[in-house]
Protein backbone atom coordinates (compact mmCIF):
# COMPACT_ATOMS: atom_id res chain seq x y z
CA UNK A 1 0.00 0.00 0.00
CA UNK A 2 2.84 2.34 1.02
CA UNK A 3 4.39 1.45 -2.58
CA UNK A 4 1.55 2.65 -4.32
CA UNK A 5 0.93 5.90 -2.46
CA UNK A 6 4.72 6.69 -2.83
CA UNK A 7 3.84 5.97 -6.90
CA UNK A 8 1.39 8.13 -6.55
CA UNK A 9 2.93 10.98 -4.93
CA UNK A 10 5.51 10.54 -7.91
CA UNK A 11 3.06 10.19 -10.49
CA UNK A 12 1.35 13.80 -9.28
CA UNK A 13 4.94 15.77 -9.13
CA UNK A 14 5.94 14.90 -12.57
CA UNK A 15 2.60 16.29 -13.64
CA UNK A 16 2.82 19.22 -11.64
CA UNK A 17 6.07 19.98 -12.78
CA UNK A 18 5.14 19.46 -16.74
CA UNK A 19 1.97 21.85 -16.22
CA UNK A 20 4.79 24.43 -15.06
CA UNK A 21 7.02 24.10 -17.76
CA UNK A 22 3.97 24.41 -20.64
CA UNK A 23 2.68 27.14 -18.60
CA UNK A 24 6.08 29.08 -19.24
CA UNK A 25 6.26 27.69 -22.53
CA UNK A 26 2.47 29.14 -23.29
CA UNK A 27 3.80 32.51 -21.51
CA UNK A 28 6.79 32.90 -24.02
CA UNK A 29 4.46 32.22 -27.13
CA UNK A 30 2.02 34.41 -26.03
CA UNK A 31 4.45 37.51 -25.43
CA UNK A 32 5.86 36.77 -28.74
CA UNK A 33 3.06 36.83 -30.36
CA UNK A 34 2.48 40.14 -28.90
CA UNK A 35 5.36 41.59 -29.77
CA UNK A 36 4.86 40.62 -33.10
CA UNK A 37 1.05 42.60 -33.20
CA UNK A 38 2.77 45.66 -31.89
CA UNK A 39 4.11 46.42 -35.32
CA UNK A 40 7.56 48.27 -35.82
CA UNK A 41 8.55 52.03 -37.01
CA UNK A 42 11.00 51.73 -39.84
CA UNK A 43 12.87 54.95 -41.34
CA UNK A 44 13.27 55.70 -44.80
CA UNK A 45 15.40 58.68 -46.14
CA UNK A 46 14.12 60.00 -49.63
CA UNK A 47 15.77 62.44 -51.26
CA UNK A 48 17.06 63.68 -47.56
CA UNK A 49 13.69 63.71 -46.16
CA UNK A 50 13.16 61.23 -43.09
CA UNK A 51 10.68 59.69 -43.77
CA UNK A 52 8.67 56.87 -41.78
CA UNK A 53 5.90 54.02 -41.40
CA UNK A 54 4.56 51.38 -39.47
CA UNK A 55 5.69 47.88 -40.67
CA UNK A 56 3.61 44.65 -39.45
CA UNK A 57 4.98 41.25 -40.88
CA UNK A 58 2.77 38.30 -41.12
CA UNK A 59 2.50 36.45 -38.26
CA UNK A 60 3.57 33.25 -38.09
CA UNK A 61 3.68 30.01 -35.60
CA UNK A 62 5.55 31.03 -32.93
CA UNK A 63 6.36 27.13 -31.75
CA UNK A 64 7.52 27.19 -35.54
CA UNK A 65 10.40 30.18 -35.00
CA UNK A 66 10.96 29.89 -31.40
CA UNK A 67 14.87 30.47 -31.10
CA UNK A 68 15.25 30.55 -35.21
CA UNK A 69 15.30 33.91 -37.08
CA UNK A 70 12.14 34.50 -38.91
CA UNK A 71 12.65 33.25 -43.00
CA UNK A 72 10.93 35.73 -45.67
CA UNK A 73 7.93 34.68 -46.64
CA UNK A 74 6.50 36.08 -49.91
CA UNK A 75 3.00 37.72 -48.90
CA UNK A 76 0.27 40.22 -49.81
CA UNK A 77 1.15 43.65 -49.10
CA UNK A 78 -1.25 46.52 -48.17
CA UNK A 79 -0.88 50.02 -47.75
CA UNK A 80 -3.29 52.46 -45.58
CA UNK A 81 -2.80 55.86 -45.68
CA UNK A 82 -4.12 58.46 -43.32
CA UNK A 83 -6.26 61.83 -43.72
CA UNK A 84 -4.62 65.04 -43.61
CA UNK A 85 -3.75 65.77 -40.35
CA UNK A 86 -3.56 62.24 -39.30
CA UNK A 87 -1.18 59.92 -37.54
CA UNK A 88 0.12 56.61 -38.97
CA UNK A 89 -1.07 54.92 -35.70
CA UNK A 90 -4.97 56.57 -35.80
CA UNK A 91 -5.36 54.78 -39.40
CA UNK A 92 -3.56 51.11 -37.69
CA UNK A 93 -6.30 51.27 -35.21
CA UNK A 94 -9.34 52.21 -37.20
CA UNK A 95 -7.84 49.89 -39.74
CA UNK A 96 -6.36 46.91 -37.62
CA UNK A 97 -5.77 45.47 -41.02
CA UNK A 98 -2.83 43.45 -39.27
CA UNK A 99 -5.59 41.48 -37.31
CA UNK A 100 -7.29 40.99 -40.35
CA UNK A 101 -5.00 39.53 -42.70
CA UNK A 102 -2.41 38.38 -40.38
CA UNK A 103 -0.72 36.71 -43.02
CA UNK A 104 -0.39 40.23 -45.01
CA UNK A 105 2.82 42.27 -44.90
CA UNK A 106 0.59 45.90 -43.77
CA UNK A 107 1.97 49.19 -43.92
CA UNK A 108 0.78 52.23 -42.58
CA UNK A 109 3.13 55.34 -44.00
CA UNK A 110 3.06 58.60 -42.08
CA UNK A 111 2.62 61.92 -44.32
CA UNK A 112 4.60 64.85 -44.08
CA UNK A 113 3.08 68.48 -43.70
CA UNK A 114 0.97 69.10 -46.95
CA UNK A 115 -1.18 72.54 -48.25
CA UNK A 116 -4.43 71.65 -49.18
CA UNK A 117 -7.79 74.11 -49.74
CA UNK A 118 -8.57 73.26 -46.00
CA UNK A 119 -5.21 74.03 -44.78
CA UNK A 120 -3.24 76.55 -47.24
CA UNK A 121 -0.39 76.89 -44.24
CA UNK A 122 0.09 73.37 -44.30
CA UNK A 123 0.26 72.85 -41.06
CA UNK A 124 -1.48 69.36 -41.33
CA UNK A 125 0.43 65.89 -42.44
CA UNK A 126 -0.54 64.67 -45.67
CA UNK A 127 -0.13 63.77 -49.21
CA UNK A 128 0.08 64.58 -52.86
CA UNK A 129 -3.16 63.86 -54.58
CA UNK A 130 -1.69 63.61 -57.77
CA UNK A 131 1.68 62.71 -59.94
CA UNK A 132 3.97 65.51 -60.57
CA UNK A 133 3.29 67.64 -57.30
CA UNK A 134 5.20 67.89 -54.14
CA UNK A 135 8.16 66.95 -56.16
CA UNK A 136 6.19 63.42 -55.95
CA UNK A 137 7.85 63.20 -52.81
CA UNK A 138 5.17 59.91 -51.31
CA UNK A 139 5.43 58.24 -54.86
CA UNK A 140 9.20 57.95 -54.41
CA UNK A 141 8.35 57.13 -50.37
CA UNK A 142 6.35 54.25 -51.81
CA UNK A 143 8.37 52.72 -54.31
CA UNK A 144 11.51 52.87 -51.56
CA UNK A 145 9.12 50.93 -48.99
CA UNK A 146 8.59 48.24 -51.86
CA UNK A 147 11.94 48.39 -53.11
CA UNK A 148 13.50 47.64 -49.50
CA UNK A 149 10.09 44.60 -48.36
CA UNK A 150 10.74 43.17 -52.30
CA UNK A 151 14.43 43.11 -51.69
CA UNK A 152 13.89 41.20 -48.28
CA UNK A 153 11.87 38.60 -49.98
CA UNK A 154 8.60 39.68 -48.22
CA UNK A 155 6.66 40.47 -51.14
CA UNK A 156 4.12 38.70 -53.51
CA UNK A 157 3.86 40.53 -56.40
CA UNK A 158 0.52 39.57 -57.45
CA UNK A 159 -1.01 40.92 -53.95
CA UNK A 160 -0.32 44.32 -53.35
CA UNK A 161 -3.06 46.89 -52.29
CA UNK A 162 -3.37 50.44 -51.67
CA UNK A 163 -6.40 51.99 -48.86
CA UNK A 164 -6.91 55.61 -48.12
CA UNK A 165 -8.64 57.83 -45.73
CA UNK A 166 -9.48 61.36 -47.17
CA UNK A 167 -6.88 62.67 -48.64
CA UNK A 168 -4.92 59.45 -47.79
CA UNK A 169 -7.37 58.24 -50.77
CA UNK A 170 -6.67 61.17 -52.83
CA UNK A 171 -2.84 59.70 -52.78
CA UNK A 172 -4.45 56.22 -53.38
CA UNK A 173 -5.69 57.93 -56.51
CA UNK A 174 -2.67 59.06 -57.65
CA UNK A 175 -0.71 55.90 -57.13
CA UNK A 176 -3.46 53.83 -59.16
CA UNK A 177 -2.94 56.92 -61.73
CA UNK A 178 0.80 56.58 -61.69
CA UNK A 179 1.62 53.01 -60.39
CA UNK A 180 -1.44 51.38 -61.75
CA UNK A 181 0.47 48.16 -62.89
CA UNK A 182 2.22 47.91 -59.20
CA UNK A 183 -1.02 47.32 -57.46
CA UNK A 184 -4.03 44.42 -57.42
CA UNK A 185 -6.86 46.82 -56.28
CA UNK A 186 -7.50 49.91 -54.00
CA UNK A 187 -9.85 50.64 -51.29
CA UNK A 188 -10.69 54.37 -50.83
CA UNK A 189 -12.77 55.68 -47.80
CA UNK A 190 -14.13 59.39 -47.51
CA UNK A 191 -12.60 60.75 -51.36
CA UNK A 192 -13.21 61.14 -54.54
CA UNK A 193 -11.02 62.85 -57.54
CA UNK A 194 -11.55 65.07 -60.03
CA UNK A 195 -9.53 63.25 -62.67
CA UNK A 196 -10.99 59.81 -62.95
CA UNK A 197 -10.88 59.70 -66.98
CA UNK A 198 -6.99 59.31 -67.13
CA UNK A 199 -7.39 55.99 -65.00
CA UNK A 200 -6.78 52.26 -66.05
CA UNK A 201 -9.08 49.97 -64.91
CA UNK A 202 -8.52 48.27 -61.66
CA UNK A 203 -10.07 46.68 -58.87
CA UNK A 204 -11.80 49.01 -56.97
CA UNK A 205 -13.82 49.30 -53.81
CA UNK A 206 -15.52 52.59 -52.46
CA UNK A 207 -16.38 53.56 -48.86
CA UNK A 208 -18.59 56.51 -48.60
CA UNK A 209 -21.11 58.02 -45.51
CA UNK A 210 -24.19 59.62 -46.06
CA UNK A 211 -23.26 62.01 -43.26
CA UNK A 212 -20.29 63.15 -44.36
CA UNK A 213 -19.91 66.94 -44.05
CA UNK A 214 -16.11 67.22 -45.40
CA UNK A 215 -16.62 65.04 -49.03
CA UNK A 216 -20.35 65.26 -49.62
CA UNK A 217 -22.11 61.78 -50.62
CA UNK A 218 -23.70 63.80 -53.61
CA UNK A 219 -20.11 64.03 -54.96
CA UNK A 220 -19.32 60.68 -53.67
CA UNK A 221 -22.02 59.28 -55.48
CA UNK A 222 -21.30 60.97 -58.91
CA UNK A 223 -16.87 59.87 -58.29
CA UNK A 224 -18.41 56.30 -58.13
CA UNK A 225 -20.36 56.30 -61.16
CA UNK A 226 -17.42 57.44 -62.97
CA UNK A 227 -15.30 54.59 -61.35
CA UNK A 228 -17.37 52.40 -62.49
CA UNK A 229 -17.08 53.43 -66.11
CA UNK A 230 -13.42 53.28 -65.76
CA UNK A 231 -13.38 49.80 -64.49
CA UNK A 232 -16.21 48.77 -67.38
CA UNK A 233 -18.72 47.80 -64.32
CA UNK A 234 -22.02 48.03 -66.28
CA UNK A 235 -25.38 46.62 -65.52
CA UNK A 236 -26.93 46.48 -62.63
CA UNK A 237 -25.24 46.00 -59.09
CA UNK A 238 -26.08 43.23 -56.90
CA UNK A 239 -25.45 42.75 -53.27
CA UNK A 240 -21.85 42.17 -51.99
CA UNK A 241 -22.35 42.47 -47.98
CA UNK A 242 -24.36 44.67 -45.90
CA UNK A 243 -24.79 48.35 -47.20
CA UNK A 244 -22.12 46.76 -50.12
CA UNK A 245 -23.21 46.32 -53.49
CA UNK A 246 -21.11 44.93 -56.48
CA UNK A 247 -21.18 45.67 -59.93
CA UNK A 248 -18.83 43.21 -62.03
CA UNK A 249 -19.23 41.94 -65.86
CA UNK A 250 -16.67 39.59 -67.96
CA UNK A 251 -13.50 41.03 -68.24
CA UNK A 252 -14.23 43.83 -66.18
CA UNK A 253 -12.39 45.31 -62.91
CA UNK A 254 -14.72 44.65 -60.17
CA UNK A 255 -16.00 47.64 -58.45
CA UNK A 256 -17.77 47.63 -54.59
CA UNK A 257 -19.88 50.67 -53.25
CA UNK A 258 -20.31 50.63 -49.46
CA UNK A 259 -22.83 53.38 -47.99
CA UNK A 260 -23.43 54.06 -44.52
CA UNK A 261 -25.36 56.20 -42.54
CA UNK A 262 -21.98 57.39 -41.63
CA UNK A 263 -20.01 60.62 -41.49
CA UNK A 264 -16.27 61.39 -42.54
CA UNK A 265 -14.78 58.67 -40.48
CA UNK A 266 -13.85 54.89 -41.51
CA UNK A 267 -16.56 52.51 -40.70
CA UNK A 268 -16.04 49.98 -37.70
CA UNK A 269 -17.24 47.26 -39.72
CA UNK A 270 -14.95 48.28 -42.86
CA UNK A 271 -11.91 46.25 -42.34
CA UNK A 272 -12.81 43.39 -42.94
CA UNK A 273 -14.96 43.89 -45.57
CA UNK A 274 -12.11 45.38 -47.91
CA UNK A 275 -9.59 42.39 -46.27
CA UNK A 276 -12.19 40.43 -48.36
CA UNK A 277 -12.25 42.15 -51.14
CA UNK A 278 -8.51 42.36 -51.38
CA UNK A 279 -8.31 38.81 -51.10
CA UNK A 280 -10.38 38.62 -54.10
CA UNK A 281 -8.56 40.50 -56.21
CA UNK A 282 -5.35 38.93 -57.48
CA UNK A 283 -3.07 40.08 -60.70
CA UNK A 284 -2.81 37.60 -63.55
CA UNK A 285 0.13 39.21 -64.89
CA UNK A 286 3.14 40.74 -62.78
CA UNK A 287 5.15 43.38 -63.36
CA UNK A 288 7.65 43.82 -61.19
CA UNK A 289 9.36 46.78 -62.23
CA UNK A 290 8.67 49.94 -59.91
CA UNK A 291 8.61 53.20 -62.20
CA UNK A 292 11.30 55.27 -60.08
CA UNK A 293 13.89 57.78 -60.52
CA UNK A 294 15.56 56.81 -57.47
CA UNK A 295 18.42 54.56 -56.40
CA UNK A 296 17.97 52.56 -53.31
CA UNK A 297 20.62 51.63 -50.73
CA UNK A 298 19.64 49.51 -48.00
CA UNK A 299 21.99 50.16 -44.91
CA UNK A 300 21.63 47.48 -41.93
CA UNK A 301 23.25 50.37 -39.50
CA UNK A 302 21.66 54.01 -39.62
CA UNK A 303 23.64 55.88 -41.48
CA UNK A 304 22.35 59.08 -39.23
CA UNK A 305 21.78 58.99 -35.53
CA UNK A 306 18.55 56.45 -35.35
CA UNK A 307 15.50 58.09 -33.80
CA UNK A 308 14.51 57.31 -30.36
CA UNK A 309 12.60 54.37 -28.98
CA UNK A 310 13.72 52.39 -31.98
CA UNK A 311 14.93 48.86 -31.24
CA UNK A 312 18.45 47.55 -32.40
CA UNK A 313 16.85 45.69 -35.78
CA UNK A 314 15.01 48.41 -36.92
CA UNK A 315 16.79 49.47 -40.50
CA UNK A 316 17.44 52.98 -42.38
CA UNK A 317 16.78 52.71 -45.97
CA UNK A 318 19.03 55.76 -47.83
CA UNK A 319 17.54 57.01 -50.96
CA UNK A 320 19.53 59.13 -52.88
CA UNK A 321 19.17 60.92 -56.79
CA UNK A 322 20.64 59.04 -59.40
């Protein structure tokens, strides 16, 4: 009898002491997982400008790459850009496009002060709403952001996507203006353009409130319309999703409307409605040339003093005239 009981005893320690060591293992996976959601600021200089963004890779298995470093793992890459005014981090949280499409490479670029009719100081971060202004100081910001994720092996050229707040969409409208053949589709929230005949088709989905006071949904409504002749979206729409409807005909770019009662902000129930339609929309042919009339030098050590609060990884990416 006293065998057994001393079996058991032994039996119950072993046990306890396994639940401890998973418990610590669970701890570890969950804080790396964490760290991994938190995103990281990485610095680009452009022509001598500073310039930065929010970088989330996808996430991964952490049991998987628990004491190996992480391998580059070709994936869909999205861009959001923020209104005027905005913050990088305001669009990641509306946006959350990381939690999403965790397996997405996601990108959220901060603007730099930017004139528009609203703010003729320019007090206000932002960004060119079309090619050939502000020295197309974001287009070259953009193609150095691809140039650096492409070089790393992170990207999948036959997934990359462009969203934009405001006039984070007005830039969205010049990059499917001047990098049409880069991207798969956009997703534009709040905007519209004045220039919507010089377009290429593309996949295209539009995000508009009925309360908006700053883009009104009369002109909203009329931008659409002409998106939809762009894209060859004829006939009539059917429904998508809630408040979505899709218009799409053979060997046409697919075009989404969403309406809301909403005002000027970005819907809660947006993201993942344009994760879906991303993951729709993939390019048959790819083109991996990035129109450019910069060089790119990738330096693993700043080449300035690195900006506070950075960890040791993070990376300067030099861009320079040719």
């Amino acid at each position: 009898m006293r065998a057994v009981a001393t079996r058991f005893i032994r039996t119950m320690t072993s046990i306890s002491t396994l639940l401890r060591r998973v418990g610590a293992l669970v701890t570890v996976l969950v804080s790396l997982s964490a760290a991994r959601a938190e995103g990281v600021t990485r610095t680009w200089t452009v022509a001598g400008t500073d310039r930065t963004a929010i970088v989330h890779l996808p996430a991964t298995d952490p049991a998987k790459t628990l004491g190996t470093e992480r391998q580059p793992i070709a994936s869909p890459l999205i861009f959001a850009f923020h209104g005027h005014g905005g913050r990088a981090q305001f669009v990641e949280r509306a946006l959350h496009f990381q939690k999403e499409w965790p397996q997405a490479v996601v990108v959220y670029p901060q603007g730099l002060p930017t004139k528009t009719s609203l703010d003729p100081k320019g007090t206000g971060t932002g960004w060119q709403i079309r090619a050939g202004t502000n020295e197309d100081r974001d287009l070259a910001f953009v193609d150095a952001i691809v140039a650096s994720l492409r070089a790393e092996g992170w990207i999948d050229d036959t997934r990359i996507y462009a969203a934009g707040h405001s006039n984070g969409g007005g830039f969205t409208y010049a990059l499917w203006d001047a990098r049409h053949d880069l991207f798969a589709a956009v997703a534009l929230i709040a905007t519209g353009s004045l220039e919507l005949s010089k377009l290429k088709p593309l996949p295209c989905m539009h995000i508009a409130g009925r309360g908006d006071k700053i883009v009104k949904i009369s002109f909203q409504e009329k931008v659409m319309k002409e998106e939809r002749v762009v894209n060859g979206s004829v006939g009539e729409g059917v429904e998508w999703a809630t408040n979505c409807t899709q218009w799409s005909s053979e060997g046409a770019s697919a075009f989404v409307a969403m309406i809301t009662d909403g005002g000027h902000g970005i819907p809660t129930e947006a993201p993942p409605l344009m994760v879906r339609f991303f993951k729709e929309q993939v390019k048959e042919v790819v083109k991996v040339d990035v129109k450019t009339d910069v060089k790119v030098d990738v330096k693993t050590e700043p080449a300035t003093p690195q900006p506070a609060g950075l960890p040791k990884s993070h990376s300067i990416i030099i861009i320079t005239d040719k």
